[in-house]
PDB file of N, CA and C in Angstrom:
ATOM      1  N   UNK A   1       0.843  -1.182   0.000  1.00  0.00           N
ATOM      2  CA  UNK A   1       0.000   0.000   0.000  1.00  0.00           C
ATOM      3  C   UNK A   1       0.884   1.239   0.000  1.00  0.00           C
ATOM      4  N   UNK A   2       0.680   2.043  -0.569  1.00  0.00           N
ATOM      5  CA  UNK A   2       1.288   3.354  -0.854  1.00  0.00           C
ATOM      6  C   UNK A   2       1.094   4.704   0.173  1.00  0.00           C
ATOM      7  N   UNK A   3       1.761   5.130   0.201  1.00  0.00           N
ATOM      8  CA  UNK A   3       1.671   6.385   1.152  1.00  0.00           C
ATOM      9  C   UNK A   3       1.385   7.748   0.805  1.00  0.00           C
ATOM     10  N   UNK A   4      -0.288   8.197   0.986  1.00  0.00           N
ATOM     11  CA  UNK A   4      -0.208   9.114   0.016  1.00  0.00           C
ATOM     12  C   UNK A   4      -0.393  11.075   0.992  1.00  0.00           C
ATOM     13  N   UNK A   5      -0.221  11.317   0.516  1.00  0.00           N
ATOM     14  CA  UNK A   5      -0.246  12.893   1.307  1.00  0.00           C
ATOM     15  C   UNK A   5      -1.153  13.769   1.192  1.00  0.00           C
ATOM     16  N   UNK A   6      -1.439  14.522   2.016  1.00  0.00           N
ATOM     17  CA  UNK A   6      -3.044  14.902   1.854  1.00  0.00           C
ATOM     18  C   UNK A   6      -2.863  16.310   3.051  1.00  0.00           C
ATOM     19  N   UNK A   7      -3.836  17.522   2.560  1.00  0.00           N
ATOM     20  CA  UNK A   7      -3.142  18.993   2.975  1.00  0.00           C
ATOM     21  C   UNK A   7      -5.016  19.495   3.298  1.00  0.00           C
ATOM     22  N   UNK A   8      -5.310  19.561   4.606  1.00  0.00           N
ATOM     23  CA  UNK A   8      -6.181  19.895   5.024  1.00  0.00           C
ATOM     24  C   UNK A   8      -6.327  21.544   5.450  1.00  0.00           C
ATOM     25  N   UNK A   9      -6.843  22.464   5.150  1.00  0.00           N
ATOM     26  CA  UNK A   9      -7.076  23.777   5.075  1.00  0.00           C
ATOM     27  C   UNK A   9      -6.986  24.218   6.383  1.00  0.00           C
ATOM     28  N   UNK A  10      -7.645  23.602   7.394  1.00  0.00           N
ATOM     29  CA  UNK A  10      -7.488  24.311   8.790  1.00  0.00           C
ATOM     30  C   UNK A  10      -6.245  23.725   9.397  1.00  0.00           C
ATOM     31  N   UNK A  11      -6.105  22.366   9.237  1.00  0.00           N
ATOM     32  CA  UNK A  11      -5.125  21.512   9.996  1.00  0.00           C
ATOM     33  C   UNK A  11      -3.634  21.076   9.714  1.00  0.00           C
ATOM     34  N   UNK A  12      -3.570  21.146   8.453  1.00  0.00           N
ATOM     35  CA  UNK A  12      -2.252  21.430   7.468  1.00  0.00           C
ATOM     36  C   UNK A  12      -2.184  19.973   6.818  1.00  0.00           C
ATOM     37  N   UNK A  13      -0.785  19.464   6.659  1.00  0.00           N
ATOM     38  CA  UNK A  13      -0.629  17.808   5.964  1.00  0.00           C
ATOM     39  C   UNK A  13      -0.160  17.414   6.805  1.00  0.00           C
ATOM     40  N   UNK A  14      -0.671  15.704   6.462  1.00  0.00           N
ATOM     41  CA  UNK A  14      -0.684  14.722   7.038  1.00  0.00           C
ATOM     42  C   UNK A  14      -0.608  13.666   5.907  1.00  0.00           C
ATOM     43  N   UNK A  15      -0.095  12.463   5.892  1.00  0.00           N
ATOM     44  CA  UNK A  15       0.160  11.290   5.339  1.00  0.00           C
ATOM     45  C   UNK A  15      -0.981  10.046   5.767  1.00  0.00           C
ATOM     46  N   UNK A  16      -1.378   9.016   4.952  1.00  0.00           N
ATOM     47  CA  UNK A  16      -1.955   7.870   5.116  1.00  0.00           C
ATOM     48  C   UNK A  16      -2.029   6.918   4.262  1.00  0.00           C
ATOM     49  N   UNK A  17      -1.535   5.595   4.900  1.00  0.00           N
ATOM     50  CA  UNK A  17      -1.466   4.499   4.163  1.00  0.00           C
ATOM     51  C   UNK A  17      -2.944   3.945   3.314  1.00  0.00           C
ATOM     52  N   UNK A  18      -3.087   3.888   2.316  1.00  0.00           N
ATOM     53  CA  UNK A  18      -4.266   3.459   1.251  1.00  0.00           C
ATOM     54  C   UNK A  18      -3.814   3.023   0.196  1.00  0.00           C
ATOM     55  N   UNK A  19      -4.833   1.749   0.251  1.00  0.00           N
ATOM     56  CA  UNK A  19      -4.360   0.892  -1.058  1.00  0.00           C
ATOM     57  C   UNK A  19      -5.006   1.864  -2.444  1.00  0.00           C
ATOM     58  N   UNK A  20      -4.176   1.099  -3.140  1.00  0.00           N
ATOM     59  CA  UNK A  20      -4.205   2.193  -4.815  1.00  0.00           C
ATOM     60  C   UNK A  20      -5.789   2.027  -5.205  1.00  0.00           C
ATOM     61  N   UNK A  21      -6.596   1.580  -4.911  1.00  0.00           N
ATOM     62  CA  UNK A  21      -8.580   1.776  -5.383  1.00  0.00           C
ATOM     63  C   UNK A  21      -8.627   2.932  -4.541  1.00  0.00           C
ATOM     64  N   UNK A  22      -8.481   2.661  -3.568  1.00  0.00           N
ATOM     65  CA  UNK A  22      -9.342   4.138  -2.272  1.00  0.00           C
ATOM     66  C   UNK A  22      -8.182   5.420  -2.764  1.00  0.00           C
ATOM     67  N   UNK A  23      -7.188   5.591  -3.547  1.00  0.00           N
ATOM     68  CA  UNK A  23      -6.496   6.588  -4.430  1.00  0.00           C
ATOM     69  C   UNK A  23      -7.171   7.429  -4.362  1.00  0.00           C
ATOM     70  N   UNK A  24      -8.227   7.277  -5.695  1.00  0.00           N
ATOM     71  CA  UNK A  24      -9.153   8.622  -6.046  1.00  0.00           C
ATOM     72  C   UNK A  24     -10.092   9.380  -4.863  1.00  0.00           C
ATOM     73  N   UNK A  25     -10.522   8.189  -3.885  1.00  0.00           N
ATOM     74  CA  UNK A  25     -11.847   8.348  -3.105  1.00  0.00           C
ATOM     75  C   UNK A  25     -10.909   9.949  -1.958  1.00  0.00           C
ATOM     76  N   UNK A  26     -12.463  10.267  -1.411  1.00  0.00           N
ATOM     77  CA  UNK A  26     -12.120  11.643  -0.912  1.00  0.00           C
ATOM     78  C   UNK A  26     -11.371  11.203   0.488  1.00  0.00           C
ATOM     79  N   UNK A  27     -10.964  12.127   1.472  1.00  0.00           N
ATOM     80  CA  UNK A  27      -9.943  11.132   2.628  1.00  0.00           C
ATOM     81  C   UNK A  27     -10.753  12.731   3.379  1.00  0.00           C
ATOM     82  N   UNK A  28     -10.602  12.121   4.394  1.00  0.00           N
ATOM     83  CA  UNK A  28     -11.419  13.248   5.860  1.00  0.00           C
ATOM     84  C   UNK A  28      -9.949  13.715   6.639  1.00  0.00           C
ATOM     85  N   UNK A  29      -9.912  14.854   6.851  1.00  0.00           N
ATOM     86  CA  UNK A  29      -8.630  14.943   7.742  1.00  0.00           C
ATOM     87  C   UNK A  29      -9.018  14.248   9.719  1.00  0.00           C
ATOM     88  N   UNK A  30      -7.732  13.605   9.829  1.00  0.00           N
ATOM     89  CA  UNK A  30      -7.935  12.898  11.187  1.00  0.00           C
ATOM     90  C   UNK A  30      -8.574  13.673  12.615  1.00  0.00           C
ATOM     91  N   UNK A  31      -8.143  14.978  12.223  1.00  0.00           N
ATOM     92  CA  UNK A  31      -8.346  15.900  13.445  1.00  0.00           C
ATOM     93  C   UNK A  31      -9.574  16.549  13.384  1.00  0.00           C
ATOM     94  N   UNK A  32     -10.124  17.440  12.510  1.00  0.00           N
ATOM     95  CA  UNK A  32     -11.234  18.278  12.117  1.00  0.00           C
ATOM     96  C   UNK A  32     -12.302  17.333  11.536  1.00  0.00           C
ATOM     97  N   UNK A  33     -12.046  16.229  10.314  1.00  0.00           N
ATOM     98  CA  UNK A  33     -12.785  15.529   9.690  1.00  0.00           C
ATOM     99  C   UNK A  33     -13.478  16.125   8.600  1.00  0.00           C
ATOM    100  N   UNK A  34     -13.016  17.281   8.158  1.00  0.00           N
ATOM    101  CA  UNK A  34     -12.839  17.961   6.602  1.00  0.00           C
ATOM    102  C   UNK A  34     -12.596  17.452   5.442  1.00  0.00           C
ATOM    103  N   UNK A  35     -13.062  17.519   4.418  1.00  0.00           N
ATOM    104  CA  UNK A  35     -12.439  16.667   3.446  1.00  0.00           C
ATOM    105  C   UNK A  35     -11.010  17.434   2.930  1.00  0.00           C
ATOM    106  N   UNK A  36     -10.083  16.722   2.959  1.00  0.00           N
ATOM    107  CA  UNK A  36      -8.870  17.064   2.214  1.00  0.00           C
ATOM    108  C   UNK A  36      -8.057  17.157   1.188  1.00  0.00           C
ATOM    109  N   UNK A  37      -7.514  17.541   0.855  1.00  0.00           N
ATOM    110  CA  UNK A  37      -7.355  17.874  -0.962  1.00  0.00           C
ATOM    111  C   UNK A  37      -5.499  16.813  -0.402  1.00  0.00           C
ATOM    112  N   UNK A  38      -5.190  16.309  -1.973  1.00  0.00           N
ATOM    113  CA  UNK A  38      -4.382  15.413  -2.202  1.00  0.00           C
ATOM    114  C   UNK A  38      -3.225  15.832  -2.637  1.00  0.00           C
ATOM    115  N   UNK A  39      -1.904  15.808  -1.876  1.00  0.00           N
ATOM    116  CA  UNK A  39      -0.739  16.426  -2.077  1.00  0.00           C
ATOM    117  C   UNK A  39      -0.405  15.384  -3.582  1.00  0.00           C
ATOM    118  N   UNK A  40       0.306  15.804  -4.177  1.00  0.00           N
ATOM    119  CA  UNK A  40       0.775  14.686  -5.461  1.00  0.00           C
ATOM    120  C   UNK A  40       2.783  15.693  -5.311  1.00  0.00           C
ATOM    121  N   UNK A  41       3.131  14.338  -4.880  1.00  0.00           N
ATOM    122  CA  UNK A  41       4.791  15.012  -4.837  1.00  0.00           C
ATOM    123  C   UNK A  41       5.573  13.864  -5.594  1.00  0.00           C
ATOM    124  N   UNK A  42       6.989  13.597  -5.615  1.00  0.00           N
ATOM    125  CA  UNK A  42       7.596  12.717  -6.142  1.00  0.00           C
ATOM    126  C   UNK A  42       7.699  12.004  -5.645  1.00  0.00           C
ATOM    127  N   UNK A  43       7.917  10.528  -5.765  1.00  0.00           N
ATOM    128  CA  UNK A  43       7.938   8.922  -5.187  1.00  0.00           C
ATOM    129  C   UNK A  43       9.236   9.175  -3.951  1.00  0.00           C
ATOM    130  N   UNK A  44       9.307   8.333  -2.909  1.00  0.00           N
ATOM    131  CA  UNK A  44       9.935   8.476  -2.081  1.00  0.00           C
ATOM    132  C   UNK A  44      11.085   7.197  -2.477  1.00  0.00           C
ATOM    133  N   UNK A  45      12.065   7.172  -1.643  1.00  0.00           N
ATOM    134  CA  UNK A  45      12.736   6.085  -2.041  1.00  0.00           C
ATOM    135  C   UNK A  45      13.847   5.464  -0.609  1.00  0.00           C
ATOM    136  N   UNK A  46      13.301   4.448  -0.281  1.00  0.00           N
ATOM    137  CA  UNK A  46      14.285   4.385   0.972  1.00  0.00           C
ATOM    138  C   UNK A  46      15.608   3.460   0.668  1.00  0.00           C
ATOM    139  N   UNK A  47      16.748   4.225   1.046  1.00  0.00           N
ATOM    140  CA  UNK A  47      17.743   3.726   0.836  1.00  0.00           C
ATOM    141  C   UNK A  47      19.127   3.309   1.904  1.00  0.00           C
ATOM    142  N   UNK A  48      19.707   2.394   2.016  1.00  0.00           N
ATOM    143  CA  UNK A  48      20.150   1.727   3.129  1.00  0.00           C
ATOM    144  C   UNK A  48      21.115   2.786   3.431  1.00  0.00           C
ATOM    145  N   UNK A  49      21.905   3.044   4.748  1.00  0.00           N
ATOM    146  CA  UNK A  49      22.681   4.141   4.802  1.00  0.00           C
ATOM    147  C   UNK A  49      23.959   3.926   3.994  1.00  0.00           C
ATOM    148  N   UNK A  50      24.334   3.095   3.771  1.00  0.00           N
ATOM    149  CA  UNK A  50      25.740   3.049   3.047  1.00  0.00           C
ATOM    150  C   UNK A  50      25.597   3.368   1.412  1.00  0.00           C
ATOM    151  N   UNK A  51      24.780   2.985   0.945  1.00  0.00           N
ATOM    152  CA  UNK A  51      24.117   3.550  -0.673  1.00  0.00           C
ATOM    153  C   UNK A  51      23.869   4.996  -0.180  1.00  0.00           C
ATOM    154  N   UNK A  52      23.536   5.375   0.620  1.00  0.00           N
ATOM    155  CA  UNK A  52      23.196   7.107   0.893  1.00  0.00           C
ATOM    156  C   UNK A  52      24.366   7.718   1.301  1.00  0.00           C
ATOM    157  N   UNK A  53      25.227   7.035   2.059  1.00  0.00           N
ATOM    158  CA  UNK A  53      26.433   7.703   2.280  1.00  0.00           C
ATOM    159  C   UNK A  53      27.157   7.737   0.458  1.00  0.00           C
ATOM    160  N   UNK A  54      27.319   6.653   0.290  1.00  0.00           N
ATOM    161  CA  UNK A  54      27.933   6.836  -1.292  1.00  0.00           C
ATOM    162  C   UNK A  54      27.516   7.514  -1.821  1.00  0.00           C
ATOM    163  N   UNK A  55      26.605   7.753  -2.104  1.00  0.00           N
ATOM    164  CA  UNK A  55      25.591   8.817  -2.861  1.00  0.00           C
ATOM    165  C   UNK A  55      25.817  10.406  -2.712  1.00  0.00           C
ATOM    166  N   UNK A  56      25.686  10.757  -1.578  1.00  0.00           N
ATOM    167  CA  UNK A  56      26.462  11.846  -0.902  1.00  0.00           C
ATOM    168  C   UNK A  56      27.623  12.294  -0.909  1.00  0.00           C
ATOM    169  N   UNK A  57      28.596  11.480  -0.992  1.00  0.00           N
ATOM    170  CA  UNK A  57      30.128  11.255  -0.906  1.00  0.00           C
ATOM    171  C   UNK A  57      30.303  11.818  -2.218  1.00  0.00           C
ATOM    172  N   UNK A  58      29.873  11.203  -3.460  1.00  0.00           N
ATOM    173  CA  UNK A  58      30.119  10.647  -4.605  1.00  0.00           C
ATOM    174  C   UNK A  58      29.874  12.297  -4.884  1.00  0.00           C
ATOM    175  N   UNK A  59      29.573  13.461  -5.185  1.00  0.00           N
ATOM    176  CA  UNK A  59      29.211  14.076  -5.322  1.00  0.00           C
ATOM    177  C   UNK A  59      29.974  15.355  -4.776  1.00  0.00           C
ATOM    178  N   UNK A  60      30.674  15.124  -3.591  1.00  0.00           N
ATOM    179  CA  UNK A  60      31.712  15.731  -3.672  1.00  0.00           C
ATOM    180  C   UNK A  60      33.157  15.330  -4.432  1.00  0.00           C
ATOM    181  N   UNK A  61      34.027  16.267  -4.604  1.00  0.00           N
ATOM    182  CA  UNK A  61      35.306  15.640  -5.004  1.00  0.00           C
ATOM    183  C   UNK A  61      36.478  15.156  -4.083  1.00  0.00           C
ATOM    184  N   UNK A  62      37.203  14.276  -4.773  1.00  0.00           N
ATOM    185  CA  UNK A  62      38.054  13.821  -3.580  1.00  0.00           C
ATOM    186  C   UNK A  62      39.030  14.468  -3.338  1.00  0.00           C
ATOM    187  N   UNK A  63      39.887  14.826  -2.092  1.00  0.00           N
ATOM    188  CA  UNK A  63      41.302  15.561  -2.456  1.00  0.00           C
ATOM    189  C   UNK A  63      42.636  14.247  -2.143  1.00  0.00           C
ATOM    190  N   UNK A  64      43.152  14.276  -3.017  1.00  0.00           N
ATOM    191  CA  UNK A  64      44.315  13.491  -2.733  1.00  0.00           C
ATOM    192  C   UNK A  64      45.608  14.552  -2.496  1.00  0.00           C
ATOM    193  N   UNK A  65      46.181  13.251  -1.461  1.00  0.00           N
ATOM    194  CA  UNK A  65      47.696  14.119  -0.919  1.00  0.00           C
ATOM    195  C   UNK A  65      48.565  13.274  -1.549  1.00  0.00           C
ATOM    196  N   UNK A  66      50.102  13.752  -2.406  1.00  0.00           N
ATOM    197  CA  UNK A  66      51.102  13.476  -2.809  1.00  0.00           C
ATOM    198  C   UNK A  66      52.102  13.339  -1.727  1.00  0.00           C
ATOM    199  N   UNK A  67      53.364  12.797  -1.481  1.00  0.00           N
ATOM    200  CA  UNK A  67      53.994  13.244  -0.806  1.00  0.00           C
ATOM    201  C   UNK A  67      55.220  14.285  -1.199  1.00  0.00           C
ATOM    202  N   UNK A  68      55.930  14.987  -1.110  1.00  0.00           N
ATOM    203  CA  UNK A  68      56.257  15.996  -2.185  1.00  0.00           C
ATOM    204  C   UNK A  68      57.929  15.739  -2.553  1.00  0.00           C
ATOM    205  N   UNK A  69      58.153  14.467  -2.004  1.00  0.00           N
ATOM    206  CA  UNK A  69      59.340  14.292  -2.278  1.00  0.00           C
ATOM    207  C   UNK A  69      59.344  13.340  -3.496  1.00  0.00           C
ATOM    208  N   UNK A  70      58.190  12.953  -3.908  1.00  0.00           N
ATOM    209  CA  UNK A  70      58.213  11.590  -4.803  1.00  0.00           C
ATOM    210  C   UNK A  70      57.950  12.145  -6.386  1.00  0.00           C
ATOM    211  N   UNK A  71      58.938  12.314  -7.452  1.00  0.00           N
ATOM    212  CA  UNK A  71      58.066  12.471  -8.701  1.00  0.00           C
ATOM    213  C   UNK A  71      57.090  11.894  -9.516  1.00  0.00           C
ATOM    214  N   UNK A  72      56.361  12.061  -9.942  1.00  0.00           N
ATOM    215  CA  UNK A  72      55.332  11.196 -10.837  1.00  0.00           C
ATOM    216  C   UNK A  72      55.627  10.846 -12.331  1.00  0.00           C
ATOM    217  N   UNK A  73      55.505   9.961 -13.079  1.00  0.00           N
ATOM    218  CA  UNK A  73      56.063   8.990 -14.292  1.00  0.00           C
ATOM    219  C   UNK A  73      55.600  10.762 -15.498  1.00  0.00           C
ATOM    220  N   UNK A  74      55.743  11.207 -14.901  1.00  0.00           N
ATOM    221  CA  UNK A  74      54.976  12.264 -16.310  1.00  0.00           C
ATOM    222  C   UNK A  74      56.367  13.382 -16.149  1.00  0.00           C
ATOM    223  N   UNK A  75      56.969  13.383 -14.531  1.00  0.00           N
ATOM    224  CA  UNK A  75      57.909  14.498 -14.921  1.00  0.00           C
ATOM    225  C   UNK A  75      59.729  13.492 -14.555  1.00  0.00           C
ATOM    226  N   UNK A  76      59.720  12.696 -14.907  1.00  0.00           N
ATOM    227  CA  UNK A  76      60.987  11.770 -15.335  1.00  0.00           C
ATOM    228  C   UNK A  76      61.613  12.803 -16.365  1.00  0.00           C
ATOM    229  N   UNK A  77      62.730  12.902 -16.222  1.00  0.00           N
ATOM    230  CA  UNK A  77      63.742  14.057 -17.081  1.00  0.00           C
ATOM    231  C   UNK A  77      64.939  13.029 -17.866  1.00  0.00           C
ATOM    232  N   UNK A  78      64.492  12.973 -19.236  1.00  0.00           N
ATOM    233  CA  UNK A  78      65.413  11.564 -19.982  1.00  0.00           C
ATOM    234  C   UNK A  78      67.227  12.490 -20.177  1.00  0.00           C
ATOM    235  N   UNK A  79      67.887  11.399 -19.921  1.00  0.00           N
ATOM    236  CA  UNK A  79      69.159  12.104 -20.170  1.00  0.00           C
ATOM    237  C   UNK A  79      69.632  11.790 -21.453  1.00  0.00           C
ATOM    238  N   UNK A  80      70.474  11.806 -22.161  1.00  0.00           N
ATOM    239  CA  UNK A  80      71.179  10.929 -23.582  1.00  0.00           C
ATOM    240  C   UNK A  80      72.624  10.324 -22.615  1.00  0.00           C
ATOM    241  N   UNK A  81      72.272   9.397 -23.183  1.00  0.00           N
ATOM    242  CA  UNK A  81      73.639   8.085 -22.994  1.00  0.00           C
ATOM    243  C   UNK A  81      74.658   8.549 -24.162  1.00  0.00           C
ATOM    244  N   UNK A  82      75.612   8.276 -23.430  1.00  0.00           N
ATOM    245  CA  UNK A  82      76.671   8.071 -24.512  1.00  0.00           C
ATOM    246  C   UNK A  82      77.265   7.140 -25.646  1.00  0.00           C
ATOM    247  N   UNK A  83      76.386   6.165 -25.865  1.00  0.00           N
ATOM    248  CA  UNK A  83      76.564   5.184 -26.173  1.00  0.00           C
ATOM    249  C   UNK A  83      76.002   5.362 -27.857  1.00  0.00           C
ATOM    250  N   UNK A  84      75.261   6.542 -27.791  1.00  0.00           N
ATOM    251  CA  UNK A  84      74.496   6.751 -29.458  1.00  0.00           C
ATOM    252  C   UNK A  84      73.207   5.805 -29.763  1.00  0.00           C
ATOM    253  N   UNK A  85      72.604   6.189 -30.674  1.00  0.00           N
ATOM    254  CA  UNK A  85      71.924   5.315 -30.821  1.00  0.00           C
ATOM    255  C   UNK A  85      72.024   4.218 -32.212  1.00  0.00           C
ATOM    256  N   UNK A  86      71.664   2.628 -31.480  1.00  0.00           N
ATOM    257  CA  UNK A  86      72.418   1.931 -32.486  1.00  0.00           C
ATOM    258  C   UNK A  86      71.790   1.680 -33.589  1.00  0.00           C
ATOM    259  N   UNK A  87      70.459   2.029 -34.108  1.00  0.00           N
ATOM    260  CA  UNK A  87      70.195   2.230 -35.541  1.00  0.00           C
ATOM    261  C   UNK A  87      71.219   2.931 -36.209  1.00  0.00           C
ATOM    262  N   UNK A  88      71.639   3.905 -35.675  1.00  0.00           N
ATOM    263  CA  UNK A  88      72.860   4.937 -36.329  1.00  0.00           C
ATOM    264  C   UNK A  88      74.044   4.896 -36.531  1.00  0.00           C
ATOM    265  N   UNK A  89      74.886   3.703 -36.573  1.00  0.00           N
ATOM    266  CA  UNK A  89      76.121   3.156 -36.805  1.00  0.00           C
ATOM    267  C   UNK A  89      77.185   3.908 -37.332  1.00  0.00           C
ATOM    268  N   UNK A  90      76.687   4.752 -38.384  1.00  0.00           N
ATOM    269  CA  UNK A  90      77.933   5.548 -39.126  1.00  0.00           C
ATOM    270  C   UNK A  90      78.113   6.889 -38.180  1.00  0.00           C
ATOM    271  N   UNK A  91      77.170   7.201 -36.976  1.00  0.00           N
ATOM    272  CA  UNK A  91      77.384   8.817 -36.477  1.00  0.00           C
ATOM    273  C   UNK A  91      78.233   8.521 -34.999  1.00  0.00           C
TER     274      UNK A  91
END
């Protein structure tokens, strides 16, 4: 059964479980017993805390720390050998 929401004029909103036939039918607010007009919002979704933590997380960015003594494969500085290179035999 679905949980649907419902916004009573004197009394404000309130929620109640009803199966999807009694949907359309009119709903009385619990307190006054007014008829109440039918919130229509987006589907709810319950999710375990660790999918919500990820979720959350995921969305910020990460910061990573280097340590600053270590270089990275991108700034390696090639030297020339003395040795020539041996495709080049005659230089």
């Amino acid at each position: 059964m679905p949980l649907y929401e419902f916004r009573c004029e004197t009394c404000g909103t309130f929620e109640q479980w009803r199966s999807m036939s009694e949907a359309s039918k009119p709903m009385l607010c619990p307190t006054c017993h007014v008829e109440a007009k039918r919130i229509y919002s987006i589907a709810g979704m319950m999710l375990s805390s660790s999918l919500k933590a990820h979720i959350e997380g995921s969305a910020e960015p990460r910061i990573i720390h280097r340590p600053e003594n270590q270089k990275s494969a991108t700034q390696q500085h090639y030297c020339h050998s003395d040795r020539g290179r041996p495709w080049m035999i005659s230089h």
